[in-house]
C-alpha atoms as a PDB file:
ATOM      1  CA  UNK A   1      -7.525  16.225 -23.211  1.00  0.00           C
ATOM      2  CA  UNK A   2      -4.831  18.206 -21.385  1.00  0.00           C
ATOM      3  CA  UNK A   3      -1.499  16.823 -20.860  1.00  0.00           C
ATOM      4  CA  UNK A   4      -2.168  17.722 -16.890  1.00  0.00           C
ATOM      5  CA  UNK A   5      -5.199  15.110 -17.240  1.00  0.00           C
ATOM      6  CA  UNK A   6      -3.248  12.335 -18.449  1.00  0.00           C
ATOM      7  CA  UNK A   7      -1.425   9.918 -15.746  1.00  0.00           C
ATOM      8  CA  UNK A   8       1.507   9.131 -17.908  1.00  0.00           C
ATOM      9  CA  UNK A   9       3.721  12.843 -17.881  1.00  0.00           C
ATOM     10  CA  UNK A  10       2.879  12.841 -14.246  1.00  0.00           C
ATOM     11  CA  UNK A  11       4.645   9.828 -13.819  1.00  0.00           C
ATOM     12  CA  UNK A  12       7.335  10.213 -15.972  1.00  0.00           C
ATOM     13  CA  UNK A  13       8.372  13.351 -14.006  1.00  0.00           C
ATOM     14  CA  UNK A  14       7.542  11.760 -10.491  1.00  0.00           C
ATOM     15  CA  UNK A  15      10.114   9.014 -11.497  1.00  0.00           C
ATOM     16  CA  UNK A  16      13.199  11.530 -13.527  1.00  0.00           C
ATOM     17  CA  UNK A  17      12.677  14.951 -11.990  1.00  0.00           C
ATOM     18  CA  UNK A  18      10.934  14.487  -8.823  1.00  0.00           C
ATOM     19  CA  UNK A  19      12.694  11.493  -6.693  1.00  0.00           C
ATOM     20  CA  UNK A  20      15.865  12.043  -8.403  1.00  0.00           C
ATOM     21  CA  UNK A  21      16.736  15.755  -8.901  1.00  0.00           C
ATOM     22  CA  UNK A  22      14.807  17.783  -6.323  1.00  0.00           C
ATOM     23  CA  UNK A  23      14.874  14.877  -3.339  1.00  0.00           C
ATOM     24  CA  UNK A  24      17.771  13.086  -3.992  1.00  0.00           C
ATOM     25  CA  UNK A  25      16.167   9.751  -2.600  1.00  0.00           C
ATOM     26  CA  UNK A  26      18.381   6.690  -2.794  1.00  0.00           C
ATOM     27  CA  UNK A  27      18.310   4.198  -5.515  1.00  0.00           C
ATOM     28  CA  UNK A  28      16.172   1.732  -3.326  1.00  0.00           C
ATOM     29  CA  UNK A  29      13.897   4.166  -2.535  1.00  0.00           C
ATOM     30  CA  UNK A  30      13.765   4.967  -6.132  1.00  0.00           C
ATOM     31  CA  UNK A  31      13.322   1.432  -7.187  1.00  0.00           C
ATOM     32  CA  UNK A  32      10.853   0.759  -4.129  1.00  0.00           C
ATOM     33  CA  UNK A  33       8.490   3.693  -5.858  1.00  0.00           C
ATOM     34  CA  UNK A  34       8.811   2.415  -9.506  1.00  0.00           C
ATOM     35  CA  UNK A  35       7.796  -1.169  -8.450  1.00  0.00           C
ATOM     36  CA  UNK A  36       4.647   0.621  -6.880  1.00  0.00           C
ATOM     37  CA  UNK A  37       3.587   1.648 -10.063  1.00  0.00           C
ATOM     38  CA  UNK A  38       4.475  -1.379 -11.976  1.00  0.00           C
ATOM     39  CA  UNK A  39       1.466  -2.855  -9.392  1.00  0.00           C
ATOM     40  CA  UNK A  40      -0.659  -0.566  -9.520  1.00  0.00           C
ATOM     41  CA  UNK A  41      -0.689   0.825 -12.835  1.00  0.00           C
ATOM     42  CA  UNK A  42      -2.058  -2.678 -15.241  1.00  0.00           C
ATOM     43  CA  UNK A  43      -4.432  -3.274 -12.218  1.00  0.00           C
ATOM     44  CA  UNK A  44      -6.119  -0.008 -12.245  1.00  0.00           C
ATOM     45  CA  UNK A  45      -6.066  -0.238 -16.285  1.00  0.00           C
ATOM     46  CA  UNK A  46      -8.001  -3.002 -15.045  1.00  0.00           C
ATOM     47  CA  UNK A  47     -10.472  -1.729 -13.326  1.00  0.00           C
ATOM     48  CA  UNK A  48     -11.094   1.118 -15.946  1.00  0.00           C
ATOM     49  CA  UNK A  49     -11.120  -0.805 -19.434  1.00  0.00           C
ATOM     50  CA  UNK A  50      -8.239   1.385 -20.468  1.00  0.00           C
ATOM     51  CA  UNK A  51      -4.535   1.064 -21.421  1.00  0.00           C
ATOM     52  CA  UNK A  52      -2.267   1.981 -19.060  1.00  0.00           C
ATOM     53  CA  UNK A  53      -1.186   4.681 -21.579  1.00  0.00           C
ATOM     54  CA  UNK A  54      -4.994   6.205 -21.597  1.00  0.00           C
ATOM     55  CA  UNK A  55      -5.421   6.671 -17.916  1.00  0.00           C
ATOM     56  CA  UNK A  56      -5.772   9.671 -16.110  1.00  0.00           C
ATOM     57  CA  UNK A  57      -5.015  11.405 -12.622  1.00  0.00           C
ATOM     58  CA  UNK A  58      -8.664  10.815 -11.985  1.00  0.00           C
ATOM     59  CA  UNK A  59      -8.934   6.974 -12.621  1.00  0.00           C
ATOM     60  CA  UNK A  60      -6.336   6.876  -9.310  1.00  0.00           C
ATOM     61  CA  UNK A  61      -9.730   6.893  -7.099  1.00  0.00           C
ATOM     62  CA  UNK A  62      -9.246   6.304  -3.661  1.00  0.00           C
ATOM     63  CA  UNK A  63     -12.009   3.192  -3.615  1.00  0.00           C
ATOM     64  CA  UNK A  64      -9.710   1.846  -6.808  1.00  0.00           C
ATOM     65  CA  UNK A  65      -6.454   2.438  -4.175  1.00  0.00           C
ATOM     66  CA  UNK A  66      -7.802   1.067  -1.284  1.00  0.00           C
ATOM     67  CA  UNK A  67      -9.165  -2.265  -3.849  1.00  0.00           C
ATOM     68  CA  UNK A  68      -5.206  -2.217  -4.554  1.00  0.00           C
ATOM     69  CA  UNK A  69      -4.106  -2.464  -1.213  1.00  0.00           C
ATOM     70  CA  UNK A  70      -6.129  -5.416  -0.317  1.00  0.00           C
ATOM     71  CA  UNK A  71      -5.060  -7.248  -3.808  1.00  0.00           C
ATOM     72  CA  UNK A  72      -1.720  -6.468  -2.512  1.00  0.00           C
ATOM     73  CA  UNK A  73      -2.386  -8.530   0.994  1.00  0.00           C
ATOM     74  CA  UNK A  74      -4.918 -11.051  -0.067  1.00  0.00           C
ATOM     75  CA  UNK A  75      -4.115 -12.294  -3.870  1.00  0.00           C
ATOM     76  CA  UNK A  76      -0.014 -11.680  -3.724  1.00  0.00           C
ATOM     77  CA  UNK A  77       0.756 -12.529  -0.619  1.00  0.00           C
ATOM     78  CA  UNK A  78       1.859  -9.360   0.823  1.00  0.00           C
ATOM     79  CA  UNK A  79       2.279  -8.263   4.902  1.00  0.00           C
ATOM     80  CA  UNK A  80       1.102  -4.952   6.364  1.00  0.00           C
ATOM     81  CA  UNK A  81       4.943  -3.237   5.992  1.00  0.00           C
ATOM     82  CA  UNK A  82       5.038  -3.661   2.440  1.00  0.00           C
ATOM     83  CA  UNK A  83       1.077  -2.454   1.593  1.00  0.00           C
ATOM     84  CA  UNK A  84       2.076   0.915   3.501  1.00  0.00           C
ATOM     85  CA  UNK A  85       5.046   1.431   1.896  1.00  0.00           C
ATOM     86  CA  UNK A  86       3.552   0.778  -1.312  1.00  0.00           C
ATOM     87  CA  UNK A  87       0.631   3.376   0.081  1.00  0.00           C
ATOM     88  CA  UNK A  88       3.664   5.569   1.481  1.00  0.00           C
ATOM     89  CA  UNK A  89       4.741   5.665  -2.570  1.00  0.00           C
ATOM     90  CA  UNK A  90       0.947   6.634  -3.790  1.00  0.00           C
ATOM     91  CA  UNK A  91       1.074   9.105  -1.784  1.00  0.00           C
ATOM     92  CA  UNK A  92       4.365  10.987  -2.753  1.00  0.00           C
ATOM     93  CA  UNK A  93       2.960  10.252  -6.095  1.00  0.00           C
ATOM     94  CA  UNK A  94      -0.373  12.124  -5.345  1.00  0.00           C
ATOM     95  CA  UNK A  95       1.734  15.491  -3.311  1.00  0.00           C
ATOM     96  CA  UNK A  96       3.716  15.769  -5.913  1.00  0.00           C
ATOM     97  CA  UNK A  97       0.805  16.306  -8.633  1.00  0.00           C
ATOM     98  CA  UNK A  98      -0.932  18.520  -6.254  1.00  0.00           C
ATOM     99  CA  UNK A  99       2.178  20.665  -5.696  1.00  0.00           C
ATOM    100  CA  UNK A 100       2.285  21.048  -9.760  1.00  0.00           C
ATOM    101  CA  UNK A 101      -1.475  20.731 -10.576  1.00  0.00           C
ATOM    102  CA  UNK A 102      -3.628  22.895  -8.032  1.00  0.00           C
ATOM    103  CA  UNK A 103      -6.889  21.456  -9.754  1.00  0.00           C
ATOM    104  CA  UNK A 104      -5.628  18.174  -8.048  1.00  0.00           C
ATOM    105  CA  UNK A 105      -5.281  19.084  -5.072  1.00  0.00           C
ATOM    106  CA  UNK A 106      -8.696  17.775  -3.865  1.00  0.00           C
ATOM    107  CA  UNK A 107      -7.950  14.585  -5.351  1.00  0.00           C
ATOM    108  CA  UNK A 108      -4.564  14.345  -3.627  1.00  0.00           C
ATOM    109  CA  UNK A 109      -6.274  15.002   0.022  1.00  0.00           C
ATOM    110  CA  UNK A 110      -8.602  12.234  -0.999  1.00  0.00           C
ATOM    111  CA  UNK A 111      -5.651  10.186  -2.052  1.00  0.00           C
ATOM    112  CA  UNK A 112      -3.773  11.184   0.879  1.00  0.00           C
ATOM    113  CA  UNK A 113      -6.787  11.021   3.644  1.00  0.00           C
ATOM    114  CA  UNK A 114      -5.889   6.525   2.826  1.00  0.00           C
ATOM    115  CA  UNK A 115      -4.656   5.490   6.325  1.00  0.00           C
ATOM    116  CA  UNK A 116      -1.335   3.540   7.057  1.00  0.00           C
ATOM    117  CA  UNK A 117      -2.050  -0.009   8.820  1.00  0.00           C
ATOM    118  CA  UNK A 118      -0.592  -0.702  12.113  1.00  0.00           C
ATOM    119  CA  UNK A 119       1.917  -2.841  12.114  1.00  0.00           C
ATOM    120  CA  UNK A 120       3.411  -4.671  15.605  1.00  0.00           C
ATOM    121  CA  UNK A 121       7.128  -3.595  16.067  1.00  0.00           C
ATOM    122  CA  UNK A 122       9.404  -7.029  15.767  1.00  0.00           C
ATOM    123  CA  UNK A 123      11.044  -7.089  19.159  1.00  0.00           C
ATOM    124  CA  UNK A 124      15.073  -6.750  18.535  1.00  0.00           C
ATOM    125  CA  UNK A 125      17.044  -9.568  19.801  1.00  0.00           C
ATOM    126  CA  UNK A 126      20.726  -9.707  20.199  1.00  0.00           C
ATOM    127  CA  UNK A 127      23.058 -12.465  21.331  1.00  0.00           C
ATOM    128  CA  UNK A 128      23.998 -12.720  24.674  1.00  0.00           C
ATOM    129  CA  UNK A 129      27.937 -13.120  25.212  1.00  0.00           C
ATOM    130  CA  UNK A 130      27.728 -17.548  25.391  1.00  0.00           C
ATOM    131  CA  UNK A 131      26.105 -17.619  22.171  1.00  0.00           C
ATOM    132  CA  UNK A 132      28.215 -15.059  20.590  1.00  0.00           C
ATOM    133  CA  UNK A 133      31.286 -17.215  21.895  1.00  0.00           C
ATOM    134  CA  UNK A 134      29.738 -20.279  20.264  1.00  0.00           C
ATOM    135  CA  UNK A 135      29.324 -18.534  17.210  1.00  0.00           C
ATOM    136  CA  UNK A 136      32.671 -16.958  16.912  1.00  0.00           C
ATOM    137  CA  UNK A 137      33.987 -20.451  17.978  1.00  0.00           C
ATOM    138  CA  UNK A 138      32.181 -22.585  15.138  1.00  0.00           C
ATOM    139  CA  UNK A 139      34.416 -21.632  11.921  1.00  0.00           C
ATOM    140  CA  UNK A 140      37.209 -24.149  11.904  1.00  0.00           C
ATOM    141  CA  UNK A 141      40.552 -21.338  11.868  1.00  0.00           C
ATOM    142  CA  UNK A 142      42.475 -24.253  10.573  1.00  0.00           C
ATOM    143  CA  UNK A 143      41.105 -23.833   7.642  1.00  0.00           C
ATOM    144  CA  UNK A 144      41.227 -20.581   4.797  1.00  0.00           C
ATOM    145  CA  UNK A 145      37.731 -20.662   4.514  1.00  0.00           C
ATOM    146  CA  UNK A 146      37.463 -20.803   8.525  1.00  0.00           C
ATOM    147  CA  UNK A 147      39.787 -18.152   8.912  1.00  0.00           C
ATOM    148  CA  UNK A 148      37.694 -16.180   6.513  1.00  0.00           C
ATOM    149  CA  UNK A 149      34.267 -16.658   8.284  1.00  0.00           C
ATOM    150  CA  UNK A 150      35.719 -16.019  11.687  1.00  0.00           C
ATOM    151  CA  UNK A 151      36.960 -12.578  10.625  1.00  0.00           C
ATOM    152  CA  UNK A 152      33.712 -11.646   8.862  1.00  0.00           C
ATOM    153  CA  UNK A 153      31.916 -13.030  12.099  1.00  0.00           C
ATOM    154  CA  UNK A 154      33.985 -10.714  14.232  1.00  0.00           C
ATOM    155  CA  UNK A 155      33.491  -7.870  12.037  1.00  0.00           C
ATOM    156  CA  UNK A 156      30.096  -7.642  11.952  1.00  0.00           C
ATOM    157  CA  UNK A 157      29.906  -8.368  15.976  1.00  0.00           C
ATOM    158  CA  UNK A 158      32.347  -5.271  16.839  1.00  0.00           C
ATOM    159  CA  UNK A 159      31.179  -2.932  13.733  1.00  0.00           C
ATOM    160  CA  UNK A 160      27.339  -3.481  14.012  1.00  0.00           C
ATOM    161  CA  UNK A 161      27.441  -3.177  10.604  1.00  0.00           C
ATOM    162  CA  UNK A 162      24.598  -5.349   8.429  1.00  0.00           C
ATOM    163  CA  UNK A 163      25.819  -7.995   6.326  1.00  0.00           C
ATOM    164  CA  UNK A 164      25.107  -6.362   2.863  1.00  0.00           C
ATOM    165  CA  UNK A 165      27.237  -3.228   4.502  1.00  0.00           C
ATOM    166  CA  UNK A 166      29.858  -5.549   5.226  1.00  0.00           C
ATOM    167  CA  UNK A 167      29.432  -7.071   1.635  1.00  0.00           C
ATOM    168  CA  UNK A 168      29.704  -3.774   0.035  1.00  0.00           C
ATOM    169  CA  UNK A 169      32.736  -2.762   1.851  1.00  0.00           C
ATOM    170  CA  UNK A 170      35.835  -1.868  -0.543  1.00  0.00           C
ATOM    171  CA  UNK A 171      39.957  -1.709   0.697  1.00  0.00           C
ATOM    172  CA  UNK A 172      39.500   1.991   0.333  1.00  0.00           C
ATOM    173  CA  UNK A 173      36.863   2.130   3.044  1.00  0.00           C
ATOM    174  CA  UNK A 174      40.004   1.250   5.746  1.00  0.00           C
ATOM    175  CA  UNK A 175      42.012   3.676   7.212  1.00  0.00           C
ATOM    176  CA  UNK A 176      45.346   1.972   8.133  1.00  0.00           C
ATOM    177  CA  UNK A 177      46.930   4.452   9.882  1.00  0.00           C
ATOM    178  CA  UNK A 178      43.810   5.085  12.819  1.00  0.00           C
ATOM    179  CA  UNK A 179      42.560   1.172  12.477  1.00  0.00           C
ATOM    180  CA  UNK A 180      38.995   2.243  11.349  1.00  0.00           C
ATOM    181  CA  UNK A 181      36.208   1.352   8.557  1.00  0.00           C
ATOM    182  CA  UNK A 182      34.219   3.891   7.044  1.00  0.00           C
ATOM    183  CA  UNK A 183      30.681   1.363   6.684  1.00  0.00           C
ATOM    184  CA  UNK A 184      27.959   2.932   3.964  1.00  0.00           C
ATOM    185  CA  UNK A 185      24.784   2.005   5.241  1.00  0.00           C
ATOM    186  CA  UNK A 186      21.215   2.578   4.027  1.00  0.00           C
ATOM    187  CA  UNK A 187      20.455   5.562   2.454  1.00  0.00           C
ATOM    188  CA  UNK A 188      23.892   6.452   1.965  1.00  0.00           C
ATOM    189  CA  UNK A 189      24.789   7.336   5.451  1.00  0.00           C
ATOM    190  CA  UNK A 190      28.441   6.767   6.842  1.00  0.00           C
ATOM    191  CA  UNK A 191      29.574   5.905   9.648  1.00  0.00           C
ATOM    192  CA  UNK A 192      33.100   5.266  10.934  1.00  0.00           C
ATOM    193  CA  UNK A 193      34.120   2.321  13.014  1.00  0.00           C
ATOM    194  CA  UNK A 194      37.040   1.551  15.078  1.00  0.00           C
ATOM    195  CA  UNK A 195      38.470  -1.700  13.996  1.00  0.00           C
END
């Protein structure tokens, strides 16, 4: 059988060449697309009687998908957000093959023709000033460890930044001279906040 058959090389160059070198996707994203296929792969070995070394492009059917992405709701647990980005990851997997294979590219519109799930937007909330107040009022500033938590609290309420932004943060990221923070915030964007 032709290396092109085999599901293995595909991968491996999905994972090295593929997400790193030609789209420069961030480490989560990166990460977020491996786990995918840590999933899928044993339970599609599964489904096939094969090793996960012996499968091929072609045992990725879209009934064998779609069996994947109700395993991943019903048996594990999983809501709607995280079965289409899993899907979202299947197919990247399945354009990318078809870009580099054109006997695949049938299989990839098949692949690709497996619709996203609605999901219900979470209405954002914020904090109206009294509870803000009450919040920046609770650390005791008495304290070091008050002192601490106030600042933090009032750094995330004037920089909008998220906490694991703030938790990243390094001295290097504030400019002293123009009282600012340069925040790094999902896929590597920056943004600079007065402070």
């Amino acid at each position: 059988m032709s290396n092109l058959v085999y599901l293995g090389p595909w991968i491996r160059r999905f994972l090295l060449e593929h997400l790193v070198v030609e789209r420069n996707l961030s480490l989560n994203t990166q990460k977020s697309y491996r786990d995918m296929l840590r999933l899928l792969l044993p339970f599609v070995a599964s489904k096939t009687h094969k090793s996960i070394d012996r499968l091929t492009v072609e045992d990725l059917t879209p009934q064998r998908i779609r069996l994947f992405l109700m395993h991943m709701e019903q048996q594990r647990g999983c809501k709607v957000t995280t079965r289409n980005q899993r899907l979202a990851g299947m197919h990247a997997l399945a354009r990318f093959i078809a870009e580099h294979s054109p006997e695949h590219i049938d299989w990839c519109i098949q692949i690709r023709l497996i619709p996203f799930k609605k999901t219900s937007q979470p209405m954002i909330t914020y904090l109206n000033k009294a509870e803000m107040t009450a919040l920046l009022t609770a650390p005791n500033r008495d304290t070091a460890q008050g002192k601490r938590e106030y600042a933090l609290l009032l750094f995330l309420y004037n920089s909008g930044a998220r906490v694991s932004e703030a938790a990243q943060l390094r001295i290097g990221d504030v400019d002293w001279h123009s009282p600012s923070v340069r925040i790094v915030g999902k896929g590597g964007k920056q943004r600079c906040c007065p402070l």
